[in-house]
C-alpha atoms as a PDB file:
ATOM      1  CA  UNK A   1      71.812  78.208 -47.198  1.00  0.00           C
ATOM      2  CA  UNK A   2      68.696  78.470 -49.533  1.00  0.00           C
ATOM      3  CA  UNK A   3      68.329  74.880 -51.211  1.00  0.00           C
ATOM      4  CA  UNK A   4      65.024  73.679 -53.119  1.00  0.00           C
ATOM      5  CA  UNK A   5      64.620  69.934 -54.056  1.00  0.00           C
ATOM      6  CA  UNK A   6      65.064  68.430 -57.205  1.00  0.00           C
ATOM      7  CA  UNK A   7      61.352  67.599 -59.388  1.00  0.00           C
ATOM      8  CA  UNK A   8      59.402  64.758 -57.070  1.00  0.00           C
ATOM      9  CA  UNK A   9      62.146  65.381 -54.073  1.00  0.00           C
ATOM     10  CA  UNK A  10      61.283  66.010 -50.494  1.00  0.00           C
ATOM     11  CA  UNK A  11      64.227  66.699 -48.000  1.00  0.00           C
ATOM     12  CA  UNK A  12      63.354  65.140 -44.544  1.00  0.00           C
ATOM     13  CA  UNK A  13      65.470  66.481 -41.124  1.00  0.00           C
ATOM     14  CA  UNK A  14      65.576  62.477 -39.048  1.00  0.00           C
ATOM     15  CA  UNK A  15      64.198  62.207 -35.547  1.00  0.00           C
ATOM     16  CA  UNK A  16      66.319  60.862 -33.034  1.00  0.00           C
ATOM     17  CA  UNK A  17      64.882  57.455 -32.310  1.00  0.00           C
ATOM     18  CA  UNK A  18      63.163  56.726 -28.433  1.00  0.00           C
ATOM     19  CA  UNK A  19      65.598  55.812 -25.993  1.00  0.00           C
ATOM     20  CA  UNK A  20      63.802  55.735 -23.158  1.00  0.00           C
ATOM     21  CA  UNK A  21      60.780  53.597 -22.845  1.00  0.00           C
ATOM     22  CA  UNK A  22      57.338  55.677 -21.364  1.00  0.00           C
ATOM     23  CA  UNK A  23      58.006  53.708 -18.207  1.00  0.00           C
ATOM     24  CA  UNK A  24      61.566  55.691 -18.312  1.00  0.00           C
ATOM     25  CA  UNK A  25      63.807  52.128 -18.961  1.00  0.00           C
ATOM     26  CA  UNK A  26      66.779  53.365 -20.773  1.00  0.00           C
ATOM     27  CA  UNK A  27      67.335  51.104 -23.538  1.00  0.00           C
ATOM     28  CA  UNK A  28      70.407  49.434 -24.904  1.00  0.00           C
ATOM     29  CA  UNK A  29      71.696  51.306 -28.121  1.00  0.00           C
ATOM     30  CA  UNK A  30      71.291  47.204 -30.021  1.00  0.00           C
ATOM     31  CA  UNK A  31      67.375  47.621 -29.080  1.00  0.00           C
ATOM     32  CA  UNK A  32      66.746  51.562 -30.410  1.00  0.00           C
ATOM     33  CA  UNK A  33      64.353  51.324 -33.360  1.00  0.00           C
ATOM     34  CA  UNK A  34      65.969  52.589 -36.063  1.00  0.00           C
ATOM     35  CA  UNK A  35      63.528  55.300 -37.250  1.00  0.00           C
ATOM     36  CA  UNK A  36      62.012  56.058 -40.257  1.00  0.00           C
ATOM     37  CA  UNK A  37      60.411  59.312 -39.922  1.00  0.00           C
ATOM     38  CA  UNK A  38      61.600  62.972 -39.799  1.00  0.00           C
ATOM     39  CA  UNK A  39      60.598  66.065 -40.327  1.00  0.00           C
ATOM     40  CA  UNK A  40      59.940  68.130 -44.091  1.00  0.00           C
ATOM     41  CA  UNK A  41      62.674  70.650 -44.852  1.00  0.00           C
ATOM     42  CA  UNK A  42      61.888  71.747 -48.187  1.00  0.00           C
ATOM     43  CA  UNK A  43      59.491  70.170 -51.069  1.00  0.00           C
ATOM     44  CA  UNK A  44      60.323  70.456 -54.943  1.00  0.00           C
ATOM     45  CA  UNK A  45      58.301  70.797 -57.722  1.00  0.00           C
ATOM     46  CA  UNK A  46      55.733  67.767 -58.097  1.00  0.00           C
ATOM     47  CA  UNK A  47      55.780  65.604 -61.534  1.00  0.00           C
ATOM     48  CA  UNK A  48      54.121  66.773 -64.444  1.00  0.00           C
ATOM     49  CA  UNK A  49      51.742  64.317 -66.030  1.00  0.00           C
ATOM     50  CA  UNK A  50      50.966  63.511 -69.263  1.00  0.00           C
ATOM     51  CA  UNK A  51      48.622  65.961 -69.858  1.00  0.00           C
ATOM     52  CA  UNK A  52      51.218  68.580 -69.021  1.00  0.00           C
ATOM     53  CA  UNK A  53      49.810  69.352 -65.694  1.00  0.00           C
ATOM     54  CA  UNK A  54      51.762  69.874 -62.448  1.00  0.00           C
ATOM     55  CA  UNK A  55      51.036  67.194 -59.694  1.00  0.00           C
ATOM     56  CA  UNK A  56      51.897  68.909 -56.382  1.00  0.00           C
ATOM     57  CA  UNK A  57      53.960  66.449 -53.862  1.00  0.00           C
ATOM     58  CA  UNK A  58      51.090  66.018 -51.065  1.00  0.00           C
ATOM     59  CA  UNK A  59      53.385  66.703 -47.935  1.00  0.00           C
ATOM     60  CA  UNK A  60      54.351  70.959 -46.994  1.00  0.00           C
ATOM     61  CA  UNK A  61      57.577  71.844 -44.701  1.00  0.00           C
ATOM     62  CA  UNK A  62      57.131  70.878 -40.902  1.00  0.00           C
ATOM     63  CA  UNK A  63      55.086  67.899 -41.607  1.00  0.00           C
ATOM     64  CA  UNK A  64      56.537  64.866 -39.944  1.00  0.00           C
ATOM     65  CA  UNK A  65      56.607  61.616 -42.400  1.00  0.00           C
ATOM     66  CA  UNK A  66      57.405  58.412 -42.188  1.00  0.00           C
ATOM     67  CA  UNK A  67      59.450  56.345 -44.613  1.00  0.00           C
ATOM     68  CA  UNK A  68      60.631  53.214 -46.325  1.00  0.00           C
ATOM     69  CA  UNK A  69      63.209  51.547 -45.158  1.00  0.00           C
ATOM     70  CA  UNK A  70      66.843  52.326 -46.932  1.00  0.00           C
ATOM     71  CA  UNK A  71      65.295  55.061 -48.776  1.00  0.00           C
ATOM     72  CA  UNK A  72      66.755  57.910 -49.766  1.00  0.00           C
ATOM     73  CA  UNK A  73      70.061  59.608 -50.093  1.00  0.00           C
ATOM     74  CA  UNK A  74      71.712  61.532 -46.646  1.00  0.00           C
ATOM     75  CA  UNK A  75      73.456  64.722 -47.930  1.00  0.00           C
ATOM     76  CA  UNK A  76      75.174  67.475 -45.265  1.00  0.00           C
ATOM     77  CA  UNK A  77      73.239  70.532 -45.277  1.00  0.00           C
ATOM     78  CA  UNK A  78      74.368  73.496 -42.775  1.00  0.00           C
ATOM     79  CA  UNK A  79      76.364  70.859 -41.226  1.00  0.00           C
ATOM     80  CA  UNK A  80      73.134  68.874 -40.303  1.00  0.00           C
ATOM     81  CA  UNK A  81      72.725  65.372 -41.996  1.00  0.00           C
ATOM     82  CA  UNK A  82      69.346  65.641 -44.047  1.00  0.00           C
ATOM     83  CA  UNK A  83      67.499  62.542 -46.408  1.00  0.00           C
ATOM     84  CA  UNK A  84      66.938  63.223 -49.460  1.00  0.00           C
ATOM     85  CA  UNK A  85      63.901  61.339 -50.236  1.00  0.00           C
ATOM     86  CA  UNK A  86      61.741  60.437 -53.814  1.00  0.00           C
ATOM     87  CA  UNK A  87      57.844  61.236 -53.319  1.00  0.00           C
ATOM     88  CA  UNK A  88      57.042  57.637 -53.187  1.00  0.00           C
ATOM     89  CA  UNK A  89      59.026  56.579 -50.695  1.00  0.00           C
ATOM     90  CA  UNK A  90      56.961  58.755 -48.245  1.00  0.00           C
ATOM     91  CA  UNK A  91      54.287  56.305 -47.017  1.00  0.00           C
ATOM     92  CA  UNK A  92      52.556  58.524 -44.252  1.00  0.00           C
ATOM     93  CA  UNK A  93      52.313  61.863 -42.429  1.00  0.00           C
ATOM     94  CA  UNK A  94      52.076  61.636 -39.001  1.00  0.00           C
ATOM     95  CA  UNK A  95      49.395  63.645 -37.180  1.00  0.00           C
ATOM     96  CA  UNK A  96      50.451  63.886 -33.440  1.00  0.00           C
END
């Protein structure tokens, strides 16, 4: 399905949270860090300002970002749970 994000809307794909620590401990589901990051889906259109000009939403599809907390709304899209997400609750892009 083709879908394109509302004006100042990102929609982020969640990664699975860790559980495994790097020393291979498999951790108990109570002590998984809840994530905040995924992956970019599909950007919208950025806001238009008040001098009429189009501000482009800094973040392109495959970037990985990281979020607030609580942000967001989760819709079903091709039977995958996505986050809809407003430009400013985006606080970084990750660079791995």
């Amino acid at each position: 399905m083709d879908y394109k994000p509302g004006v100042g809307k990102v929609v982020v794909k969640l990664t699975n949270p860790e559980k495994t620590t790097a020393g291979g401990l498999i951790l108990a589901e109570t002590a998984v860090d809840q994530t905040n990051r995924g992956t970019v889906m599909a950007v919208g259109k950025g806001k238009t300002s008040d001098a009429g000009v189009v501000i482009d939403i800094p973040v392109s599809v495959n970037d990985v970002v990281m979020f607030s907390t609580g942000a967001g709304v989760v819709v079903a899209i091709d039977s995958e749970e996505m986050l809809v997400l407003r430009e400013e609750d985006i606080f970084a892009i990750v660079e791995e």
